[in-house]
Protein backbone atom coordinates (compact mmCIF):
# COMPACT_ATOMS: atom_id res chain seq x y z
CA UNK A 1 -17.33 2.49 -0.89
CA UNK A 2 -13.22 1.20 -1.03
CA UNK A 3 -12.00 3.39 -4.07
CA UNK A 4 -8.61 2.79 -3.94
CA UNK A 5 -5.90 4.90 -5.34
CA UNK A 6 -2.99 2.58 -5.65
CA UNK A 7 0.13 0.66 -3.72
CA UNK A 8 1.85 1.70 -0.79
CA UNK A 9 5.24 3.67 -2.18
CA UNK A 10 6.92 6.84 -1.56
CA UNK A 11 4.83 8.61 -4.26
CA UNK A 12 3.32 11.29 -2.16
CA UNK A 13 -0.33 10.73 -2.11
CA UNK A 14 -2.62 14.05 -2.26
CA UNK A 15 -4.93 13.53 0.85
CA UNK A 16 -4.92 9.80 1.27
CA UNK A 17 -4.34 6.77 4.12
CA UNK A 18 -3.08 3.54 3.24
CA UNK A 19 -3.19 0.49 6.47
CA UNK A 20 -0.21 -1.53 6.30
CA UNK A 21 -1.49 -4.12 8.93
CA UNK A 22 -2.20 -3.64 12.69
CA UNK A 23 -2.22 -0.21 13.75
CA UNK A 24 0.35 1.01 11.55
CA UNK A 25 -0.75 3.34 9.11
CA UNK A 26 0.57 6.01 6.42
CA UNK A 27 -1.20 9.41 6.14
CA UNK A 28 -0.22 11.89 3.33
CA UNK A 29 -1.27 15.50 3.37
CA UNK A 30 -0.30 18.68 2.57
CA UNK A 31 2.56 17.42 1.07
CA UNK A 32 3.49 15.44 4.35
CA UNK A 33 4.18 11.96 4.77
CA UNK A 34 3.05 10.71 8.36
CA UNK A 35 3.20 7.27 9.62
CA UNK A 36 1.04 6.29 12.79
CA UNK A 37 2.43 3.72 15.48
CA UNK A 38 5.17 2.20 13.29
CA UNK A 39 5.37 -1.83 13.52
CA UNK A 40 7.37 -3.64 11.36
CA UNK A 41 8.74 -6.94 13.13
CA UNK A 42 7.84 -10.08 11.07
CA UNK A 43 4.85 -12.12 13.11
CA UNK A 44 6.00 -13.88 16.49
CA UNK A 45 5.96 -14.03 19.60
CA UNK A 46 5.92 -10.39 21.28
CA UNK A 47 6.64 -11.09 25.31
CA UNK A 48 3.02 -11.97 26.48
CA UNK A 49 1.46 -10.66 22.76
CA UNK A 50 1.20 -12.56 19.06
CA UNK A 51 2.13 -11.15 16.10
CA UNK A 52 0.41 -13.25 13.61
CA UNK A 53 1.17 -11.24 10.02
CA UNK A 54 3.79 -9.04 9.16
CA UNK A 55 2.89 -5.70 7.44
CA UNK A 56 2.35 -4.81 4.26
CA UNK A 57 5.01 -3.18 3.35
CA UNK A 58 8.16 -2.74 4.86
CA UNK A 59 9.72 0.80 6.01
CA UNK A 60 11.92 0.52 2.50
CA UNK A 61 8.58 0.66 0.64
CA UNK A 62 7.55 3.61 2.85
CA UNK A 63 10.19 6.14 2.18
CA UNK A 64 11.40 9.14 3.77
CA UNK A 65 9.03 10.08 6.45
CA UNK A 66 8.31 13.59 7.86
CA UNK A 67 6.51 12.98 10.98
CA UNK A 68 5.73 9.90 13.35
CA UNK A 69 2.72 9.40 15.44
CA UNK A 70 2.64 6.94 18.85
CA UNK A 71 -0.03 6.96 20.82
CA UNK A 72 1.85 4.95 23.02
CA UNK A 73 5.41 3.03 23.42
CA UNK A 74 4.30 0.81 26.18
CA UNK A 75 3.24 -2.01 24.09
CA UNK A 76 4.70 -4.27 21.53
CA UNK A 77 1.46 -3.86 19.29
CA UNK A 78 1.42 -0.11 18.43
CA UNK A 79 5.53 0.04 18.18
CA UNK A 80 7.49 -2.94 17.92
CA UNK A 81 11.28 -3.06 18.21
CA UNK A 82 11.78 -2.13 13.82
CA UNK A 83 9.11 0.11 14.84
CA UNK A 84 11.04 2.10 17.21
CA UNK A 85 14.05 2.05 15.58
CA UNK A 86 11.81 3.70 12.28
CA UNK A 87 10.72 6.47 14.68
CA UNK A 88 14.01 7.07 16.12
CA UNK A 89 15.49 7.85 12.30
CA UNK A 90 12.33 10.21 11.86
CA UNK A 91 12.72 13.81 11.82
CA UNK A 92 9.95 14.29 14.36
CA UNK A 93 7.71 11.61 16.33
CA UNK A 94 5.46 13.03 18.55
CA UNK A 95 3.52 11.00 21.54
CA UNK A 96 2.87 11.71 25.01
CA UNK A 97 5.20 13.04 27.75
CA UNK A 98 6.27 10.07 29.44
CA UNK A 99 6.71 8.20 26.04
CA UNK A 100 8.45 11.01 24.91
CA UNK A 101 10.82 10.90 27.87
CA UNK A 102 11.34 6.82 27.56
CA UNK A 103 12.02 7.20 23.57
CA UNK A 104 14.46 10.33 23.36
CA UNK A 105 15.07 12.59 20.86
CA UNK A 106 13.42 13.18 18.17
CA UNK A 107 10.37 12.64 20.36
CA UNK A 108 7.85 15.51 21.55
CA UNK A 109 6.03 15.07 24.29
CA UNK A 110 2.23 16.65 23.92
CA UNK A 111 -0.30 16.71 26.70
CA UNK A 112 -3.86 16.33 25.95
CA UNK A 113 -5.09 19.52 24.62
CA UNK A 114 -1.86 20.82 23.30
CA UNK A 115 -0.61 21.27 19.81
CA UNK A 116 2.71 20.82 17.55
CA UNK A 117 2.68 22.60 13.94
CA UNK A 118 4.75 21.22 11.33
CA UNK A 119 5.46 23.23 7.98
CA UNK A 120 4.17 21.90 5.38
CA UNK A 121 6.07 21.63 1.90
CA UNK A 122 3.18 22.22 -0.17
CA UNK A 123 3.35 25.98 0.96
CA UNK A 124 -0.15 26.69 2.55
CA UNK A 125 0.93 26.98 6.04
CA UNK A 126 1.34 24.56 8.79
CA UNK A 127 0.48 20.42 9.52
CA UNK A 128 -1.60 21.14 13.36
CA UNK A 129 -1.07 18.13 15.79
CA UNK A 130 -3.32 18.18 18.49
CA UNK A 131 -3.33 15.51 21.12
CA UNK A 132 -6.52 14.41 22.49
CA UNK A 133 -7.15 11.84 25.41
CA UNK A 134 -7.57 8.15 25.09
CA UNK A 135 -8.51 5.67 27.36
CA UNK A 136 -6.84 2.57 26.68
CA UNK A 137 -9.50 0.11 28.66
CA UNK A 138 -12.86 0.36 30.75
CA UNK A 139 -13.99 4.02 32.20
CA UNK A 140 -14.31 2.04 35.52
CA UNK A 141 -10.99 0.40 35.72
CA UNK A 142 -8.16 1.51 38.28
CA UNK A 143 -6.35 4.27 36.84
CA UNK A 144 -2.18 4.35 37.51
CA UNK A 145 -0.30 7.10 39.60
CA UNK A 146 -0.66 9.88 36.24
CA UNK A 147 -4.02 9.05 36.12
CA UNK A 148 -4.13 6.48 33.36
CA UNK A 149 -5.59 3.25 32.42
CA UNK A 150 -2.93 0.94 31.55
CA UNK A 151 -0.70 3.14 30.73
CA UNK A 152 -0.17 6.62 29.00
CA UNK A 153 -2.04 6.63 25.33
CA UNK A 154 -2.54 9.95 23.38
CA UNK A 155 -4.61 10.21 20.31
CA UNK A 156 -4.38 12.55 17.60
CA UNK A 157 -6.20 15.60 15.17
CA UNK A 158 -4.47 16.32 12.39
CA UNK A 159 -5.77 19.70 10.71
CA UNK A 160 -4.62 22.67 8.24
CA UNK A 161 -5.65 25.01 5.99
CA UNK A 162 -7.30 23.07 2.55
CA UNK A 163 -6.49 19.93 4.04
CA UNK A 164 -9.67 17.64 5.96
CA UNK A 165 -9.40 17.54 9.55
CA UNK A 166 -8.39 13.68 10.64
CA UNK A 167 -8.82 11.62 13.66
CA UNK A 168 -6.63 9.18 14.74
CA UNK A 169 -7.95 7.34 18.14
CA UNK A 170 -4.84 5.37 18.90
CA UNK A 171 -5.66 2.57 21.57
CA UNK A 172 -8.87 3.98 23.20
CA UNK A 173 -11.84 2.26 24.48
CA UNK A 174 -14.07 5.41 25.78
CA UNK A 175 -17.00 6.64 23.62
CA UNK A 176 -16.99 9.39 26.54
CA UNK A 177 -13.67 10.52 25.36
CA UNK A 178 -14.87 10.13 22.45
CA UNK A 179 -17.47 12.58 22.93
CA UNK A 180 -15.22 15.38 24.61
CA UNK A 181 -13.27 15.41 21.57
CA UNK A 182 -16.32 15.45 18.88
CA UNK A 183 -17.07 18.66 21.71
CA UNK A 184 -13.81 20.28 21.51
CA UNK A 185 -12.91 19.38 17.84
CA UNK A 186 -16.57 19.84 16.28
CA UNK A 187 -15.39 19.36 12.44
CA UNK A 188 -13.68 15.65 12.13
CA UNK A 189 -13.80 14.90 8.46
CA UNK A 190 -12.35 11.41 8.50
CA UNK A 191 -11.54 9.12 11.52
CA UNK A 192 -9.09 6.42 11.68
CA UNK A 193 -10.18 4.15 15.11
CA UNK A 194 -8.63 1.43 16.30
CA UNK A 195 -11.60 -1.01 16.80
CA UNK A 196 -10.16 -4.27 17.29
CA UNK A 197 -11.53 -4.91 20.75
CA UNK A 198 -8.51 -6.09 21.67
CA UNK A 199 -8.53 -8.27 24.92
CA UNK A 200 -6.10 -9.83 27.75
CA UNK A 201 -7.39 -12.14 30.46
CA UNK A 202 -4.85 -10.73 32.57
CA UNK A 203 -6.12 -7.37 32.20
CA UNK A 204 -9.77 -5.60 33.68
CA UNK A 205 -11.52 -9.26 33.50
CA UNK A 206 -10.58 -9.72 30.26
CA UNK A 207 -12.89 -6.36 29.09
CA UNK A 208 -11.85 -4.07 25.76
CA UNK A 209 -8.86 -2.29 25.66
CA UNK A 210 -10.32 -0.53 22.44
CA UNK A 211 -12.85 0.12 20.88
CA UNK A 212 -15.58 -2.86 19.52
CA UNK A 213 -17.57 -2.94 16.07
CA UNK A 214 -20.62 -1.34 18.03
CA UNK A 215 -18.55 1.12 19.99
CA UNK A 216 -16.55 2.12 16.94
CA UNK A 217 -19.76 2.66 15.03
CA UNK A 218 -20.72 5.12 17.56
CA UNK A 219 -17.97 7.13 17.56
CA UNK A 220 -18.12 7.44 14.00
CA UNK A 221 -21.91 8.41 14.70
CA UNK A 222 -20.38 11.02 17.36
CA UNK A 223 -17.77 12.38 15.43
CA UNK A 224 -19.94 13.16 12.50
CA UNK A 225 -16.94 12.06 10.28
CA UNK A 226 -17.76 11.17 6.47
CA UNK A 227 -14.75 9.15 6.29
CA UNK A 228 -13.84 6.06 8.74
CA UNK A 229 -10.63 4.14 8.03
CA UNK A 230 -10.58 0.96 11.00
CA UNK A 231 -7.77 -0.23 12.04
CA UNK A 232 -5.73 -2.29 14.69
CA UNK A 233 -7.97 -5.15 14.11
CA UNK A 234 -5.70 -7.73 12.78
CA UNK A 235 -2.09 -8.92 12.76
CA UNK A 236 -2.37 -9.78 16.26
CA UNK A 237 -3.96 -12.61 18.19
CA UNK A 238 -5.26 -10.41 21.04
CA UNK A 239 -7.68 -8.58 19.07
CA UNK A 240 -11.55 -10.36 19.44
CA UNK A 241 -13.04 -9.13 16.67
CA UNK A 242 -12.01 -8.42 12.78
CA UNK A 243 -12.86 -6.89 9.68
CA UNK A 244 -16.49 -8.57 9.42
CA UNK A 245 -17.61 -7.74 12.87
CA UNK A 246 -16.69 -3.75 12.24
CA UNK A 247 -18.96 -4.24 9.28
CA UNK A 248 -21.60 -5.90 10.17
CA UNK A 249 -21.41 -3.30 13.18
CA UNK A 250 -21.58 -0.45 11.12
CA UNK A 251 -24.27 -1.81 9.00
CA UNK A 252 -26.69 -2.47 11.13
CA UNK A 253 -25.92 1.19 12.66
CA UNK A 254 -26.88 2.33 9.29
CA UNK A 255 -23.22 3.68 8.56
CA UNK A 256 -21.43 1.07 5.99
CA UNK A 257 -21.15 4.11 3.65
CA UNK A 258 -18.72 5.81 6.13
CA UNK A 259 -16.62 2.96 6.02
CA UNK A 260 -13.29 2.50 3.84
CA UNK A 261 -11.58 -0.47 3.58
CA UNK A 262 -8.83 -1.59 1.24
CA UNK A 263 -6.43 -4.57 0.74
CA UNK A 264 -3.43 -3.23 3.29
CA UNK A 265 -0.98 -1.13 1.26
CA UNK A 266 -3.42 0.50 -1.30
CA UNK A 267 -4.15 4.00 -0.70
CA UNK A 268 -7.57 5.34 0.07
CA UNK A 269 -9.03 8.99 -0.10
CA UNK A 270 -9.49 10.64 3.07
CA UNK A 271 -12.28 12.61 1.39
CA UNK A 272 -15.77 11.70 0.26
């Protein structure tokens, strides 16, 4: 089920995802080296957040990146001050408009439903970014001026020619968003969900802010993906479940062969 490649380096990988703690991962394909919501700060205090492990690897060990993901810049969690300053040397991040408009350049602001393509050096056309929705607590919980909950959180499809089609959920908590996007994007191949069920007291009676074991096995079930990679489940004292609890989830959903998990910093396939 975990059929690892090898350690984190800046060896392009052909088709491959390696976690490097949190939510932080590294995506290689077509010849593309993408890092999603960059966090790099040792483990400490956070303002009212943990950090209980540093990651993996450190942005040395990552190399030269071509493209940074952030679902959202709001929160210490998915891109912490080294983070930032990562995504700010990047050639290209791309996140959602009002993230976009807090980081700067080299930030892209995408809407749900649009797309950014990025060429891809392997010569068989472009890296497509689409952002999808997320919803980054309850359905039912008050929604801010732009019509978010908690604040402004994109996910991502990443898709070309040759290349499987990937799913990255950033911090959502909706299997209803879920669903539009299985709708809209009918051919997910692999899915990387953050399924931590992170919780704060001070937040929606202490409910999710993304997605549980149970809720991630779902969407897996939804998206009809043949790879899931979770992550955002450790690293971080605010998350209320771990590794074992998305397993046991999955399991008794009848899906642990979807599942691929790794020692953080070795490089799984993103294929079956």
């Amino acid at each position: 089920m975990n059929e690892t490649i090898n350690s984190t380096g800046p060896a392009r990988q052909d088709r491959a995802i390696t976690v490097l703690g949190g939510p932080t991962a590294v995506i290689d394909l077509g010849g593309l080296r993408v890092v999603s919501d960059p966090t790099f700060d040792a483990a400490g205090p956070q303002g009212y957040l943990t950090k209980t492990a540093g990651p993996a690897a450190g942005e040395d060990v990552v190399g030269p990146v071509d493209l940074v993901l952030v679902s959202h810049e709001a929160h210490p969690d998915n891109l912490d001050e080294r983070g930032r300053a990562f995504a700010k040397s990047a050639p290209l991040v791309l996140t959602g408009p009002l993230s976009a408009r807090r980081l700067g350049s080299p930030a892209v602001g995408l809407a749900p439903w649009t797309a950014h393509s990025v060429p891809r050096p392997d010569g068989a056309g472009d890296l497509t970014v689409l952002a999808v929705p997320a919803v980054h607590g309850p359905e039912d919980a008050e929604r801010d001026a732009d019509g978010n909950v908690n604040c402004e959180v994109i996910g991502f499809v990443l898709s070309g020619q040759g290349l499987p089609t990937v799913y990255v959920s950033g911090d959502n908590a909706s299997l209803r968003t879920v669903v539009e996007i299985s709708r809209r994007v009918p051919d997910i191949d692999a899915a990387v969900l953050h399924a931590g069920a992170a919780r704060v007291p001070a937040k929606f009676d202490g409910r999710p802010l993304t997605l549980d074991g149970h809720r991630a096995a779902a969407a897996a079930a939804v998206l009809g993906a043949d790879v899931v990679v979770p992550v955002h489940h450790d690293g971080w004292a605010h998350f209320s479940e771990g590794l074992p609890e998305i397993e046991l989830a999955f399991r008794e959903a009848g899906l642990s062969a979807l599942l691929r998990v790794a020692p953080h910093g070795s490089w799984l396939p993103l294929v079956p």
